[in-house]
PDB file of N, CA and C in Angstrom:
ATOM      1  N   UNK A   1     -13.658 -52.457  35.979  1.00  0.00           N
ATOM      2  CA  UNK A   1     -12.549 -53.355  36.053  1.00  0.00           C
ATOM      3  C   UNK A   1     -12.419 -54.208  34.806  1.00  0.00           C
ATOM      4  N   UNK A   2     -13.593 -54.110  33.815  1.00  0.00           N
ATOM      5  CA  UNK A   2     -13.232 -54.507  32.613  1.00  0.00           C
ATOM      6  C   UNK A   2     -12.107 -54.615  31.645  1.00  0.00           C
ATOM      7  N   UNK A   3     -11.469 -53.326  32.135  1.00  0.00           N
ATOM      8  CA  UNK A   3     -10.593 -52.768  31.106  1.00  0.00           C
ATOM      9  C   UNK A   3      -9.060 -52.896  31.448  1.00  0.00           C
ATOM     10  N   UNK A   4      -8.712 -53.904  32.606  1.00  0.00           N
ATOM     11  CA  UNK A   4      -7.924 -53.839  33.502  1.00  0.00           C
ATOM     12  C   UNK A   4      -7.582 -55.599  33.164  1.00  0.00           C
ATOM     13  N   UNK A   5      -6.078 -56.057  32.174  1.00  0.00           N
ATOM     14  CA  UNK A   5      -5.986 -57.428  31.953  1.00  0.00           C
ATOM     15  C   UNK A   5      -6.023 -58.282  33.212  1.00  0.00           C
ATOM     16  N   UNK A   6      -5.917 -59.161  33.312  1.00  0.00           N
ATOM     17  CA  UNK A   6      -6.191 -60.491  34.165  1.00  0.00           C
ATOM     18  C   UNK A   6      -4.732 -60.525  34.110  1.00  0.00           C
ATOM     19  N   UNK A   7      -4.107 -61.375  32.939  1.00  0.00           N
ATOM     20  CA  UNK A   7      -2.293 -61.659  32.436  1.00  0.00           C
ATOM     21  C   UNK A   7      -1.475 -60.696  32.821  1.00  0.00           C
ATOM     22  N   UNK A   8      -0.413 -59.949  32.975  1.00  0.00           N
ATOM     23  CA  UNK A   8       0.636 -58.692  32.634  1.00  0.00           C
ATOM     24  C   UNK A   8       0.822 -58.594  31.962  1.00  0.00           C
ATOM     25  N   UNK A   9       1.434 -60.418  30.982  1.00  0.00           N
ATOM     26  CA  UNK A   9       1.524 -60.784  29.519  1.00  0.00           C
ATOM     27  C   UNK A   9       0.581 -59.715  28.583  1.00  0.00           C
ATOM     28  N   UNK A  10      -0.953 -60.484  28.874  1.00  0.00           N
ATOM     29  CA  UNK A  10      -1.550 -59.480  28.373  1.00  0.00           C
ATOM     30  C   UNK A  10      -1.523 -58.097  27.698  1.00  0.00           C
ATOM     31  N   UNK A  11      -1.043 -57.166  28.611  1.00  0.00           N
ATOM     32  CA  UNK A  11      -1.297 -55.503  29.111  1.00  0.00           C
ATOM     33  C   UNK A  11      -0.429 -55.091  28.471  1.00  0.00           C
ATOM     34  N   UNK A  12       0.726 -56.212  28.474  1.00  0.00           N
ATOM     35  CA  UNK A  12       2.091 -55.395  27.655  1.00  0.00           C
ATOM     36  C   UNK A  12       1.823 -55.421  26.045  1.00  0.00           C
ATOM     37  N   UNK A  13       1.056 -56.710  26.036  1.00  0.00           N
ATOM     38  CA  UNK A  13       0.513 -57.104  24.185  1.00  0.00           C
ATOM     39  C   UNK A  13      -0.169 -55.517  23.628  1.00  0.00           C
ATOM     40  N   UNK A  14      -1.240 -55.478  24.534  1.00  0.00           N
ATOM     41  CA  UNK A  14      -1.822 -54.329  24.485  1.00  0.00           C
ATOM     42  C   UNK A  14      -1.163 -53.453  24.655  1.00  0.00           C
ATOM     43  N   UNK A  15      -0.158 -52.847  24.895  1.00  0.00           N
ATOM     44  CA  UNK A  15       0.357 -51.573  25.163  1.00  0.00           C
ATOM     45  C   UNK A  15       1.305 -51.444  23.733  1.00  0.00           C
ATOM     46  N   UNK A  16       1.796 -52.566  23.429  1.00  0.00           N
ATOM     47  CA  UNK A  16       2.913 -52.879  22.297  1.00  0.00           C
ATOM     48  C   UNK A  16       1.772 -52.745  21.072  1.00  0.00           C
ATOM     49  N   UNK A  17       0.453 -53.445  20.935  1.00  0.00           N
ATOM     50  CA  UNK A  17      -0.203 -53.179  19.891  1.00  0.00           C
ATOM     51  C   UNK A  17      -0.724 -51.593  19.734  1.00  0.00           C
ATOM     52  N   UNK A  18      -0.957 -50.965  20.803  1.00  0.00           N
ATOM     53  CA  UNK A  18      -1.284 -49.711  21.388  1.00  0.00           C
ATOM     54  C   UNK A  18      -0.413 -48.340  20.577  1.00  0.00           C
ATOM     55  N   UNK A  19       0.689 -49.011  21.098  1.00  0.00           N
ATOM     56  CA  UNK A  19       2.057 -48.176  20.510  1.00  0.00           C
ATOM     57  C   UNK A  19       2.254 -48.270  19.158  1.00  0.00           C
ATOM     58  N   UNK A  20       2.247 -49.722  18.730  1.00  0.00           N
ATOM     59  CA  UNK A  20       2.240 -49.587  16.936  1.00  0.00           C
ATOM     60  C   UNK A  20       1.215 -48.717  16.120  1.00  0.00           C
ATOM     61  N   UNK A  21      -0.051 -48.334  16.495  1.00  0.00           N
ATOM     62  CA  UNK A  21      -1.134 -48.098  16.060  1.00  0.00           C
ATOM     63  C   UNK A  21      -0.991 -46.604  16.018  1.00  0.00           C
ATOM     64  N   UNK A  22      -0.054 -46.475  17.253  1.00  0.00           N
ATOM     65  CA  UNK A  22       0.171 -45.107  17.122  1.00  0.00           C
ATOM     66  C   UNK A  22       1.249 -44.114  16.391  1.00  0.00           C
ATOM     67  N   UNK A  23       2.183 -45.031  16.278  1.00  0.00           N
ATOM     68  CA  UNK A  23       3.590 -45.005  15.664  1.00  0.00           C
ATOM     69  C   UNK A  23       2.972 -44.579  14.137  1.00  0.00           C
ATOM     70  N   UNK A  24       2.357 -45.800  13.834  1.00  0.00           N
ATOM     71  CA  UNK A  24       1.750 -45.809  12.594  1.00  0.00           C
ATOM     72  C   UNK A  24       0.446 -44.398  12.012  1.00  0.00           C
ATOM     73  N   UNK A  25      -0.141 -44.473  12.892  1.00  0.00           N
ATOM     74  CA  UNK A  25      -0.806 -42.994  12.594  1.00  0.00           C
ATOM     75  C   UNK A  25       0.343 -41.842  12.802  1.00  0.00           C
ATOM     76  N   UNK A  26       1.207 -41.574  13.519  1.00  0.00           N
ATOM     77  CA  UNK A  26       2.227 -40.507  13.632  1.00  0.00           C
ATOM     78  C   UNK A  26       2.813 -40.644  12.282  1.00  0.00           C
ATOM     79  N   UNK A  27       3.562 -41.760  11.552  1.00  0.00           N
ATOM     80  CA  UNK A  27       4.529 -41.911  10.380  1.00  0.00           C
ATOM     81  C   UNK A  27       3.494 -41.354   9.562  1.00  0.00           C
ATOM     82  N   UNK A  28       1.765 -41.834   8.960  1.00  0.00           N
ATOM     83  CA  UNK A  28       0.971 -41.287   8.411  1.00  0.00           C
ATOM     84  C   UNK A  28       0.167 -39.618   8.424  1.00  0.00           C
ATOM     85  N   UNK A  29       0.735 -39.325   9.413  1.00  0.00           N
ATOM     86  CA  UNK A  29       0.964 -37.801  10.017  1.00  0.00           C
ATOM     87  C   UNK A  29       1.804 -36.994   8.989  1.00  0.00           C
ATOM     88  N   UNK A  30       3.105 -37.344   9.290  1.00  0.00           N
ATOM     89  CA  UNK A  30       4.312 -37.388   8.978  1.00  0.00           C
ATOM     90  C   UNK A  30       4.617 -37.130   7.869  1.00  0.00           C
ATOM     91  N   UNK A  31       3.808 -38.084   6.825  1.00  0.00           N
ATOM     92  CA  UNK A  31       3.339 -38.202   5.500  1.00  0.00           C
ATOM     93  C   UNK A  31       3.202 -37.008   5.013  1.00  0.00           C
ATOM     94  N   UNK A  32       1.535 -36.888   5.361  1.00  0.00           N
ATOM     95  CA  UNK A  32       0.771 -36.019   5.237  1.00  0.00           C
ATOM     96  C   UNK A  32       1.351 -34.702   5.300  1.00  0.00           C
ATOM     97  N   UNK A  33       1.688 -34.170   6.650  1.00  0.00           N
ATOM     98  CA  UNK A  33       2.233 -32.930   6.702  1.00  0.00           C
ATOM     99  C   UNK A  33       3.166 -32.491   5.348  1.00  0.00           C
ATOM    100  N   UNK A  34       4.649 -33.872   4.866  1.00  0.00           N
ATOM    101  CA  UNK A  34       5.297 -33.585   3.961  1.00  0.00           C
ATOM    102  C   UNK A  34       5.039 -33.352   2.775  1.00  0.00           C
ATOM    103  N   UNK A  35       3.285 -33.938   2.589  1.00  0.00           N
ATOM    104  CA  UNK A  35       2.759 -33.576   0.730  1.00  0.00           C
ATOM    105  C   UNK A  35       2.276 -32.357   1.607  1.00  0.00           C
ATOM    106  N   UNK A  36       1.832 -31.778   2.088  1.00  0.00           N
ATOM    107  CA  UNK A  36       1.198 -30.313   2.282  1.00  0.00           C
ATOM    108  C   UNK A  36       2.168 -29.650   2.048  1.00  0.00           C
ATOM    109  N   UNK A  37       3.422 -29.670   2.811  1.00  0.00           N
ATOM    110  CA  UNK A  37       4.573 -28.635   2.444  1.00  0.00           C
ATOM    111  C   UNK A  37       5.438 -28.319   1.144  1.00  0.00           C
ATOM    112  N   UNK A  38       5.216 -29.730   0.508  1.00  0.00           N
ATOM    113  CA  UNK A  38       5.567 -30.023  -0.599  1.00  0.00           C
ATOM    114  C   UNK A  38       4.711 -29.108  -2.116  1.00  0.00           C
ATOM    115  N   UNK A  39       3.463 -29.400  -1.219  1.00  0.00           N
ATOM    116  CA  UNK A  39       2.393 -28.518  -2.114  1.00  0.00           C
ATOM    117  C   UNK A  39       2.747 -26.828  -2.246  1.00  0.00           C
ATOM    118  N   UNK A  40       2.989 -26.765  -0.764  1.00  0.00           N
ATOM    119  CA  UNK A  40       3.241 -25.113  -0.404  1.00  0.00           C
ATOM    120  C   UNK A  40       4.301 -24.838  -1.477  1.00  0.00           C
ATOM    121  N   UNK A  41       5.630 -25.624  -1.370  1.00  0.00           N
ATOM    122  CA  UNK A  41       6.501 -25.415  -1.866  1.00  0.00           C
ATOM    123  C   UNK A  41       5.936 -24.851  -3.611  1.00  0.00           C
ATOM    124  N   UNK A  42       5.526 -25.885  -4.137  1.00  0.00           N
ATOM    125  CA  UNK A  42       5.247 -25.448  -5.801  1.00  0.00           C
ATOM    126  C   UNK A  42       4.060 -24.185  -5.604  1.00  0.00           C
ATOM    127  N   UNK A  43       3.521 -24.052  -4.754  1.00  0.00           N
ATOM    128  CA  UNK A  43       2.393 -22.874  -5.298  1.00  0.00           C
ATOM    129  C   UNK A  43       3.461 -21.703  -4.950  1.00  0.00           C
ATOM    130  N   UNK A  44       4.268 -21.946  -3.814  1.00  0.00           N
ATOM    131  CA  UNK A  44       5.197 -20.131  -3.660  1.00  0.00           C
ATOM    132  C   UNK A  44       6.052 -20.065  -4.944  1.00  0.00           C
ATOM    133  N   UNK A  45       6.512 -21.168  -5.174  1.00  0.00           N
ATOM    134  CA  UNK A  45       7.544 -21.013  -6.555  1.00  0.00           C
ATOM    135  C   UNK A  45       7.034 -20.752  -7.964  1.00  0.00           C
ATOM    136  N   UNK A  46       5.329 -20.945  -7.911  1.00  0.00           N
ATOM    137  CA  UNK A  46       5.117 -20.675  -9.090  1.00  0.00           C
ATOM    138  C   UNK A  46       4.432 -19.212  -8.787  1.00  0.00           C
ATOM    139  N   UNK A  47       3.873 -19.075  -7.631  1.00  0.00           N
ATOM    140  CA  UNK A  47       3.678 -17.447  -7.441  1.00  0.00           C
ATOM    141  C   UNK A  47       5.053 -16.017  -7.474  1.00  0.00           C
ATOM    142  N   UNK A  48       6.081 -16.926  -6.757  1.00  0.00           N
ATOM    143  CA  UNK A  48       7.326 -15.837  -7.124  1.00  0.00           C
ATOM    144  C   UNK A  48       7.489 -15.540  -9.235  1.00  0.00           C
ATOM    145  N   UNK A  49       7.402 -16.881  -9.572  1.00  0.00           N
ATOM    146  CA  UNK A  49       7.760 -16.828 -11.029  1.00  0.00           C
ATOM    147  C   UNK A  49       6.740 -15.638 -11.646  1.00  0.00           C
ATOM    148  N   UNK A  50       4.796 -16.051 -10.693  1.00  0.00           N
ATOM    149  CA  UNK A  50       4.168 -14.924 -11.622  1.00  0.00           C
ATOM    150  C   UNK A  50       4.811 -13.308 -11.184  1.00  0.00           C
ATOM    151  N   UNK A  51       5.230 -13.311  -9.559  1.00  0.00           N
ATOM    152  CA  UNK A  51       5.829 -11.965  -9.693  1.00  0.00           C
ATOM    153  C   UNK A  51       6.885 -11.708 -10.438  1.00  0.00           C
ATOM    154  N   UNK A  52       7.753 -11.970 -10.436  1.00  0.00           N
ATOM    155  CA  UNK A  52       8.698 -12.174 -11.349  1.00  0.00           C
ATOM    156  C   UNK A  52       8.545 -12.074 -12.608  1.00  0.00           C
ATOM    157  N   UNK A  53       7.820 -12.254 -12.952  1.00  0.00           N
ATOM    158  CA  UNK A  53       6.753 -11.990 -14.515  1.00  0.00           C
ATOM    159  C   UNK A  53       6.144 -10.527 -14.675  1.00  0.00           C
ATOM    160  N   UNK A  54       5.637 -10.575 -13.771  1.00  0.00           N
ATOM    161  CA  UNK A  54       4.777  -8.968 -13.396  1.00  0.00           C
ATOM    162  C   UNK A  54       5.511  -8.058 -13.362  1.00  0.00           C
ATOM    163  N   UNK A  55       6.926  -8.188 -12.790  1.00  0.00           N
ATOM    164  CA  UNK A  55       7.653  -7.188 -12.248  1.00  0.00           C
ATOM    165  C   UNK A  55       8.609  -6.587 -13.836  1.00  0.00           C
ATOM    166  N   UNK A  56       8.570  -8.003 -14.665  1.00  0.00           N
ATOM    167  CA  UNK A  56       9.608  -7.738 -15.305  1.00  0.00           C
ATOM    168  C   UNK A  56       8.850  -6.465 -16.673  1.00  0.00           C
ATOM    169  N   UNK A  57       7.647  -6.563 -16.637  1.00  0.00           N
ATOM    170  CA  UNK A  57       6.452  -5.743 -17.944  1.00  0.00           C
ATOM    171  C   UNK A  57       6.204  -4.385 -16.980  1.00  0.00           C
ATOM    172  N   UNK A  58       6.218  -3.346 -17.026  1.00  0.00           N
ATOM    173  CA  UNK A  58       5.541  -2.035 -16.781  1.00  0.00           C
ATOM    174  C   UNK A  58       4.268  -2.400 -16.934  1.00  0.00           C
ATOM    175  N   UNK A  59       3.961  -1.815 -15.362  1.00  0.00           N
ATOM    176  CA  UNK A  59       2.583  -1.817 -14.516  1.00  0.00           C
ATOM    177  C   UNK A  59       2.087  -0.626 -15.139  1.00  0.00           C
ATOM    178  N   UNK A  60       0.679  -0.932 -15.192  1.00  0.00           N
ATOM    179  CA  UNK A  60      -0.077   0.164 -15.240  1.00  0.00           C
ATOM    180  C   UNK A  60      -0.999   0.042 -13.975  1.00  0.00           C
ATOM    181  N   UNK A  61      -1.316   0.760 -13.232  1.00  0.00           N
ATOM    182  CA  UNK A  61      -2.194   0.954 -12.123  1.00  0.00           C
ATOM    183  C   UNK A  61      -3.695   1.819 -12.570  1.00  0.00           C
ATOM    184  N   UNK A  62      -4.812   0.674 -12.073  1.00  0.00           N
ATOM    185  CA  UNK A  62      -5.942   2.184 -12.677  1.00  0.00           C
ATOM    186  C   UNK A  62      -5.965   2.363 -11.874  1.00  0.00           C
ATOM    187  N   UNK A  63      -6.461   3.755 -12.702  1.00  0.00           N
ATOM    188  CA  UNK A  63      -7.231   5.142 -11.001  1.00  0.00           C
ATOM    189  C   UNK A  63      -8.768   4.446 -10.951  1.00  0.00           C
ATOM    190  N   UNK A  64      -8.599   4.910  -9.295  1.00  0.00           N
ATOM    191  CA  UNK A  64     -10.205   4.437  -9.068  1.00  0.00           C
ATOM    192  C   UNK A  64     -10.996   5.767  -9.684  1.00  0.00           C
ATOM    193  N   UNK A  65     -12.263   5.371  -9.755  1.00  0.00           N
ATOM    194  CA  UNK A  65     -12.941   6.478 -10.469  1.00  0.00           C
ATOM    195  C   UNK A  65     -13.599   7.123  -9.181  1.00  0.00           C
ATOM    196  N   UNK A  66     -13.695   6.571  -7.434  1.00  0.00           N
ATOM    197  CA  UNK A  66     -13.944   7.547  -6.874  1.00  0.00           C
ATOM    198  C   UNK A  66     -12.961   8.562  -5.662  1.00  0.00           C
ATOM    199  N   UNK A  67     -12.096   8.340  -6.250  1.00  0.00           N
ATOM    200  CA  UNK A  67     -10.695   8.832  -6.013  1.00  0.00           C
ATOM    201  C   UNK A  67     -10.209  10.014  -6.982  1.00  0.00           C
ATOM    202  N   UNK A  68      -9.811  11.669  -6.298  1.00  0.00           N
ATOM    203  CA  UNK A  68      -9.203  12.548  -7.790  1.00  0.00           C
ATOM    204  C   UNK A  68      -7.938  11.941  -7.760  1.00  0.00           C
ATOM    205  N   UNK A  69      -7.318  11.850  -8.876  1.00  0.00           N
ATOM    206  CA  UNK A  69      -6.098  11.746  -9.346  1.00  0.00           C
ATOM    207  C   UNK A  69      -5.112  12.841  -8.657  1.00  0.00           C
ATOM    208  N   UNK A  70      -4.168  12.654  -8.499  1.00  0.00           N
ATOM    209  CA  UNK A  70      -2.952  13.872  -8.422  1.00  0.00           C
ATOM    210  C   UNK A  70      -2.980  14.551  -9.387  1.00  0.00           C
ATOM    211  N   UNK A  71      -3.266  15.667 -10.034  1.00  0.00           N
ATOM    212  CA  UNK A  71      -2.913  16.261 -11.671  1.00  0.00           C
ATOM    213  C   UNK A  71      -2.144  16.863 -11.837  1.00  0.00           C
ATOM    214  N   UNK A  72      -0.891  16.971 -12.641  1.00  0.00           N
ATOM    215  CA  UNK A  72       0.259  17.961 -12.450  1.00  0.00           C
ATOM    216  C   UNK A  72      -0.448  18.785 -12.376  1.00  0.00           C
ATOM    217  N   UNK A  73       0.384  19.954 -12.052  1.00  0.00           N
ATOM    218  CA  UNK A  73       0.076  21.711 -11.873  1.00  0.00           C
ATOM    219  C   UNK A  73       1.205  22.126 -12.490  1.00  0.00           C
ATOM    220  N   UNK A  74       0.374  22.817 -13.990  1.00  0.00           N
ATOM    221  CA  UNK A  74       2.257  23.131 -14.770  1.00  0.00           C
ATOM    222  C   UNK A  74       1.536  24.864 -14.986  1.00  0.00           C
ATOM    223  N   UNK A  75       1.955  25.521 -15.048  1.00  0.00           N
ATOM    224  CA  UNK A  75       1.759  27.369 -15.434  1.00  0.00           C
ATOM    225  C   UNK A  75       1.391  26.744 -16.972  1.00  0.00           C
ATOM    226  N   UNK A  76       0.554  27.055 -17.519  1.00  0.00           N
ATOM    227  CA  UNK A  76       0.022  27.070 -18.731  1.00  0.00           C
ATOM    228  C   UNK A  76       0.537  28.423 -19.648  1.00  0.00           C
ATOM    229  N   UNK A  77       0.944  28.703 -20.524  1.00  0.00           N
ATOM    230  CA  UNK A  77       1.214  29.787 -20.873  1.00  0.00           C
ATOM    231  C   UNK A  77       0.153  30.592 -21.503  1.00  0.00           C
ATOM    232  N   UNK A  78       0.171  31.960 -22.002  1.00  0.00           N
ATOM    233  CA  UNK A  78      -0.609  32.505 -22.363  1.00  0.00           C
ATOM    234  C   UNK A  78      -1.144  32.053 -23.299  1.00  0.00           C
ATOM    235  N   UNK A  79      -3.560  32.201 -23.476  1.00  0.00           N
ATOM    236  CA  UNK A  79      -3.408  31.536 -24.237  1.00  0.00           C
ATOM    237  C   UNK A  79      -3.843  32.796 -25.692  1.00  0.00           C
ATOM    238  N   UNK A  80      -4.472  32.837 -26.760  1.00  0.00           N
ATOM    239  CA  UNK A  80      -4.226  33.503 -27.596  1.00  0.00           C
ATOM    240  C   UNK A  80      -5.216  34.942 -27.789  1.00  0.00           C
ATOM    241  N   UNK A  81      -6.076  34.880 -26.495  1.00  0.00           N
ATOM    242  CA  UNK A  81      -7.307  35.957 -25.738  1.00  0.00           C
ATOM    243  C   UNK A  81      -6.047  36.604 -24.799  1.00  0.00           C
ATOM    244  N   UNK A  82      -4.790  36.223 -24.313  1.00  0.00           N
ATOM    245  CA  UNK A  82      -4.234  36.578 -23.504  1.00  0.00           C
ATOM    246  C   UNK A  82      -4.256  36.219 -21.771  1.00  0.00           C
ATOM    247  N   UNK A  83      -5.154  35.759 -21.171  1.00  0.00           N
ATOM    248  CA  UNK A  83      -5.890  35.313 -20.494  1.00  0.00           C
ATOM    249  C   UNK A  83      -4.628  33.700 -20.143  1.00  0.00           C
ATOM    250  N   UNK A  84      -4.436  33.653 -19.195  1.00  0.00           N
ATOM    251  CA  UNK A  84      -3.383  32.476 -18.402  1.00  0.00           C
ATOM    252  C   UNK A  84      -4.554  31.396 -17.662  1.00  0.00           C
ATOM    253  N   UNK A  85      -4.394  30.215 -18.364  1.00  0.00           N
ATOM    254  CA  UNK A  85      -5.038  29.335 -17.685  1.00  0.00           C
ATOM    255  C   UNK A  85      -5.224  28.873 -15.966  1.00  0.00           C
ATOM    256  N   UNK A  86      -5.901  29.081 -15.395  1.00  0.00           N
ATOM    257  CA  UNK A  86      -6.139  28.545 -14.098  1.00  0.00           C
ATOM    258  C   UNK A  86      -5.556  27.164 -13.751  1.00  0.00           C
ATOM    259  N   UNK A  87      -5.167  26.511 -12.728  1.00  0.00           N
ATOM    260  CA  UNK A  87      -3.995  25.342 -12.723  1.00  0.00           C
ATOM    261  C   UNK A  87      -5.662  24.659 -11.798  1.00  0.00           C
ATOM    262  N   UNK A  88      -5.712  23.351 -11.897  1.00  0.00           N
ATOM    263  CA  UNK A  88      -6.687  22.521 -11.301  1.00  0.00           C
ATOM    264  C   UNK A  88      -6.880  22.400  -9.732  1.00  0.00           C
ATOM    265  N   UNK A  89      -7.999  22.448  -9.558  1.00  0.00           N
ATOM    266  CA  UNK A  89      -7.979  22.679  -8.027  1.00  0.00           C
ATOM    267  C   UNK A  89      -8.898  21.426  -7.561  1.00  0.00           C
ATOM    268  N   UNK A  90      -9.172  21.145  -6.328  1.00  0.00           N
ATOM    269  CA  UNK A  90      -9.552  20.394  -5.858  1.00  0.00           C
ATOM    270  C   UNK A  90     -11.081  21.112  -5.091  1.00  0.00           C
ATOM    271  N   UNK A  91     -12.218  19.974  -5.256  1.00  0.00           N
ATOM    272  CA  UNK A  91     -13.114  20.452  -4.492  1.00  0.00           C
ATOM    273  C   UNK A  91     -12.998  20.728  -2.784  1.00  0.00           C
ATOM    274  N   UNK A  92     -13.578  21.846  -1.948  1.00  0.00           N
ATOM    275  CA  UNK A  92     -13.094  22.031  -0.772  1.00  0.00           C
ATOM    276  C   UNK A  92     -13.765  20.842  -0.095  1.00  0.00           C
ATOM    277  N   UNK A  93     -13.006  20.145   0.611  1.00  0.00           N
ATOM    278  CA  UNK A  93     -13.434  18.580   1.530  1.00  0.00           C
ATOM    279  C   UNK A  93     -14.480  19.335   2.720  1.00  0.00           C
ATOM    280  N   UNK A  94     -15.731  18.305   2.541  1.00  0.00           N
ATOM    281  CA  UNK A  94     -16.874  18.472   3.920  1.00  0.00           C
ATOM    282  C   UNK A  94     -16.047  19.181   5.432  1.00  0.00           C
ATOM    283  N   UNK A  95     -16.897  19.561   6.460  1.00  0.00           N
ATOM    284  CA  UNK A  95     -15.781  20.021   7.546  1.00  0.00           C
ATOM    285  C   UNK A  95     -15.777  18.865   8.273  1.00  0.00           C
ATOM    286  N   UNK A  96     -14.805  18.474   8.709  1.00  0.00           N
ATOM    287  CA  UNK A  96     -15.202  17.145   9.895  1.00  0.00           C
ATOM    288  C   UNK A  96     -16.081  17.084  10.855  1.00  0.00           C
ATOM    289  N   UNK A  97     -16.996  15.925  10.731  1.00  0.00           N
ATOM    290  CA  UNK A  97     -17.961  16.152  11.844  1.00  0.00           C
ATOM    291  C   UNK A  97     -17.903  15.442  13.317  1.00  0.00           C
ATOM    292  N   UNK A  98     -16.840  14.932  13.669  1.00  0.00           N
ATOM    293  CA  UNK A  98     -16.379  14.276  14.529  1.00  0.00           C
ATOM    294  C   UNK A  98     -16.131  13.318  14.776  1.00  0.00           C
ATOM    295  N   UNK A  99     -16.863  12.160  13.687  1.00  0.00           N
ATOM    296  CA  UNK A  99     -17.157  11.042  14.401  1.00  0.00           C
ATOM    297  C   UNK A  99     -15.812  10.142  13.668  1.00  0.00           C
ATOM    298  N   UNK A 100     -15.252   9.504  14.427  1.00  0.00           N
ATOM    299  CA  UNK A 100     -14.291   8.212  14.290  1.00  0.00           C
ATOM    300  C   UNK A 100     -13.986   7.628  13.069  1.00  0.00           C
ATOM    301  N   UNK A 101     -15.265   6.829  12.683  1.00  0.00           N
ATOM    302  CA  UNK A 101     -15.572   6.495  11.743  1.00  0.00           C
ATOM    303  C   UNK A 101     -15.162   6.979   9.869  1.00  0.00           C
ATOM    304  N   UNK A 102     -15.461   8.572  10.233  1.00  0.00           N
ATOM    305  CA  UNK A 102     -15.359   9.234   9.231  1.00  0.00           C
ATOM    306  C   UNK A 102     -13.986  10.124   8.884  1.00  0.00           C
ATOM    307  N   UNK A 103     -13.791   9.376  10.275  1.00  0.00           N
ATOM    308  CA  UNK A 103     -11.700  10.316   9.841  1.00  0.00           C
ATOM    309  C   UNK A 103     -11.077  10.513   8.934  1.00  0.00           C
ATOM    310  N   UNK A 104     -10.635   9.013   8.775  1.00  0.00           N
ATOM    311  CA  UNK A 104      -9.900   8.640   7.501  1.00  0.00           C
ATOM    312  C   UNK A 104     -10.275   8.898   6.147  1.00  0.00           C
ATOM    313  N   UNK A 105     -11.346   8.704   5.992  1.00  0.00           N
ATOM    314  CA  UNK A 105     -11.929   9.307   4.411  1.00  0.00           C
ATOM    315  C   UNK A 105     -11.701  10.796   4.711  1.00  0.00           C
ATOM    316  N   UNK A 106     -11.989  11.781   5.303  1.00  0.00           N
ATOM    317  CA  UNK A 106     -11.796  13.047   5.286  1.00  0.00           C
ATOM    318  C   UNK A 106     -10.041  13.219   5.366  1.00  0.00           C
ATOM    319  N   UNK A 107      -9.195  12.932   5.997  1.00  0.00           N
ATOM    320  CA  UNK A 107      -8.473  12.940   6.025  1.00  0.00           C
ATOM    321  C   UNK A 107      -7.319  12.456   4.668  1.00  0.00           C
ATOM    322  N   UNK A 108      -7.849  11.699   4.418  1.00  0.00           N
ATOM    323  CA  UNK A 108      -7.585  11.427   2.648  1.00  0.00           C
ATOM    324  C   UNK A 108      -7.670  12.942   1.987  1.00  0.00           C
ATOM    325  N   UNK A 109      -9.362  13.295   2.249  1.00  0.00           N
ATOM    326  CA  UNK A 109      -9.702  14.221   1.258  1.00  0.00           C
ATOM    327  C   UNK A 109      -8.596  15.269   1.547  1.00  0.00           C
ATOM    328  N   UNK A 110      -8.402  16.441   2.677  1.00  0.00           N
ATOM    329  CA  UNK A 110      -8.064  17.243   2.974  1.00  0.00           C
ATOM    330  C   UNK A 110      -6.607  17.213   2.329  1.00  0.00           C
ATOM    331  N   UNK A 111      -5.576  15.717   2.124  1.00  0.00           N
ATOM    332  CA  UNK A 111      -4.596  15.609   2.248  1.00  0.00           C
ATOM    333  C   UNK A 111      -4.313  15.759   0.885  1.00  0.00           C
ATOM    334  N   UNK A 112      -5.177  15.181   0.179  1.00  0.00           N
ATOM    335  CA  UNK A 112      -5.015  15.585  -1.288  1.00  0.00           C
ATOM    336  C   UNK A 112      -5.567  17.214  -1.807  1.00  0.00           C
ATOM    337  N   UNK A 113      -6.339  17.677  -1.016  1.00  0.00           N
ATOM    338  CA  UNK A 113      -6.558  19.167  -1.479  1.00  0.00           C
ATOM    339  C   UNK A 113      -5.603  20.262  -1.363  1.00  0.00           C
ATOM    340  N   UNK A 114      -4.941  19.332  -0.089  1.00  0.00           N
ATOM    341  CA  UNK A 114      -3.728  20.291   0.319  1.00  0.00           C
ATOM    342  C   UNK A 114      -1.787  19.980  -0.698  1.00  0.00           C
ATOM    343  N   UNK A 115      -2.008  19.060  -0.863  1.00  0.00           N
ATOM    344  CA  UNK A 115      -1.325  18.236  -1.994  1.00  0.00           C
ATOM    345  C   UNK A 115      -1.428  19.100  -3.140  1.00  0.00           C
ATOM    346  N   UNK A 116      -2.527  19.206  -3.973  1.00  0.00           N
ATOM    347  CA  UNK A 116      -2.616  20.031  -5.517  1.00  0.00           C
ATOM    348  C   UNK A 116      -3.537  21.340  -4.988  1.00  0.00           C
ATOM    349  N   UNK A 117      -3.470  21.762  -4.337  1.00  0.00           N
ATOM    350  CA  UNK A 117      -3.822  23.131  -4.195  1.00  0.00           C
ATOM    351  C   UNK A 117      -2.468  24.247  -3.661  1.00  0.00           C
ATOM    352  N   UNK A 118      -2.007  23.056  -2.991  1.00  0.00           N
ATOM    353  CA  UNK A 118      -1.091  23.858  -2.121  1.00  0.00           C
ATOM    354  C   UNK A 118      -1.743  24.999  -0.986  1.00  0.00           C
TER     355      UNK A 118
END
């Protein structure tokens, strides 16, 4: 029953000081939230500018080194033994061994063997 005024006067003081305290942490909320968004704002605008930058220079993409490349396949013409160059082939991919896990990497493989092998 401590916590319970004696006055009404009282309770309302308290409820009115209660409310300011809170008003006041909400407006400081309020604040806050608007420099965060504000922040957001300049980092997307200066990240569009770096795309925008990026986009405007020809990309070069590296190849991973444990990845084959696509390699054209062009008919080589004869070469001066007479003898027609062989067009690049792909190593034959492991057989699948079932498990879940290992799908997708095989499935890569196969897709590219079947890709430049034809």
């Amino acid at each position: 029953m401590d916590d319970v005024p004696m006055n009404p006067q009282d309770g309302s003081q308290n409820l009115a000081q209660m409310m300011a305290r809170m008003m006041t942490q909400m407006d400081d909320m309020r604040a806050e939230q608007a420099n965060e968004r504000e922040a957001m704002r300049v980092q997307i605008k200066a990240l569009q500018e770096n795309l925008a930058s990026l986009q405007a220079t020809p990309a070069t993409i590296p190849q991973s080194p444990t990845l084959p490349a696509f390699p054209t396949v062009t008919v080589m013409p004869s070469s001066p033994s007479g003898q027609t160059k062989k067009k690049i082939t792909l190593p034959d991919p492991p057989k699948f061994d079932g498990l879940r896990s290992n799908f997708r990497a095989w499935y890569l493989e196969m897709r590219n063997k079947l890709a430049v092998d034809g």
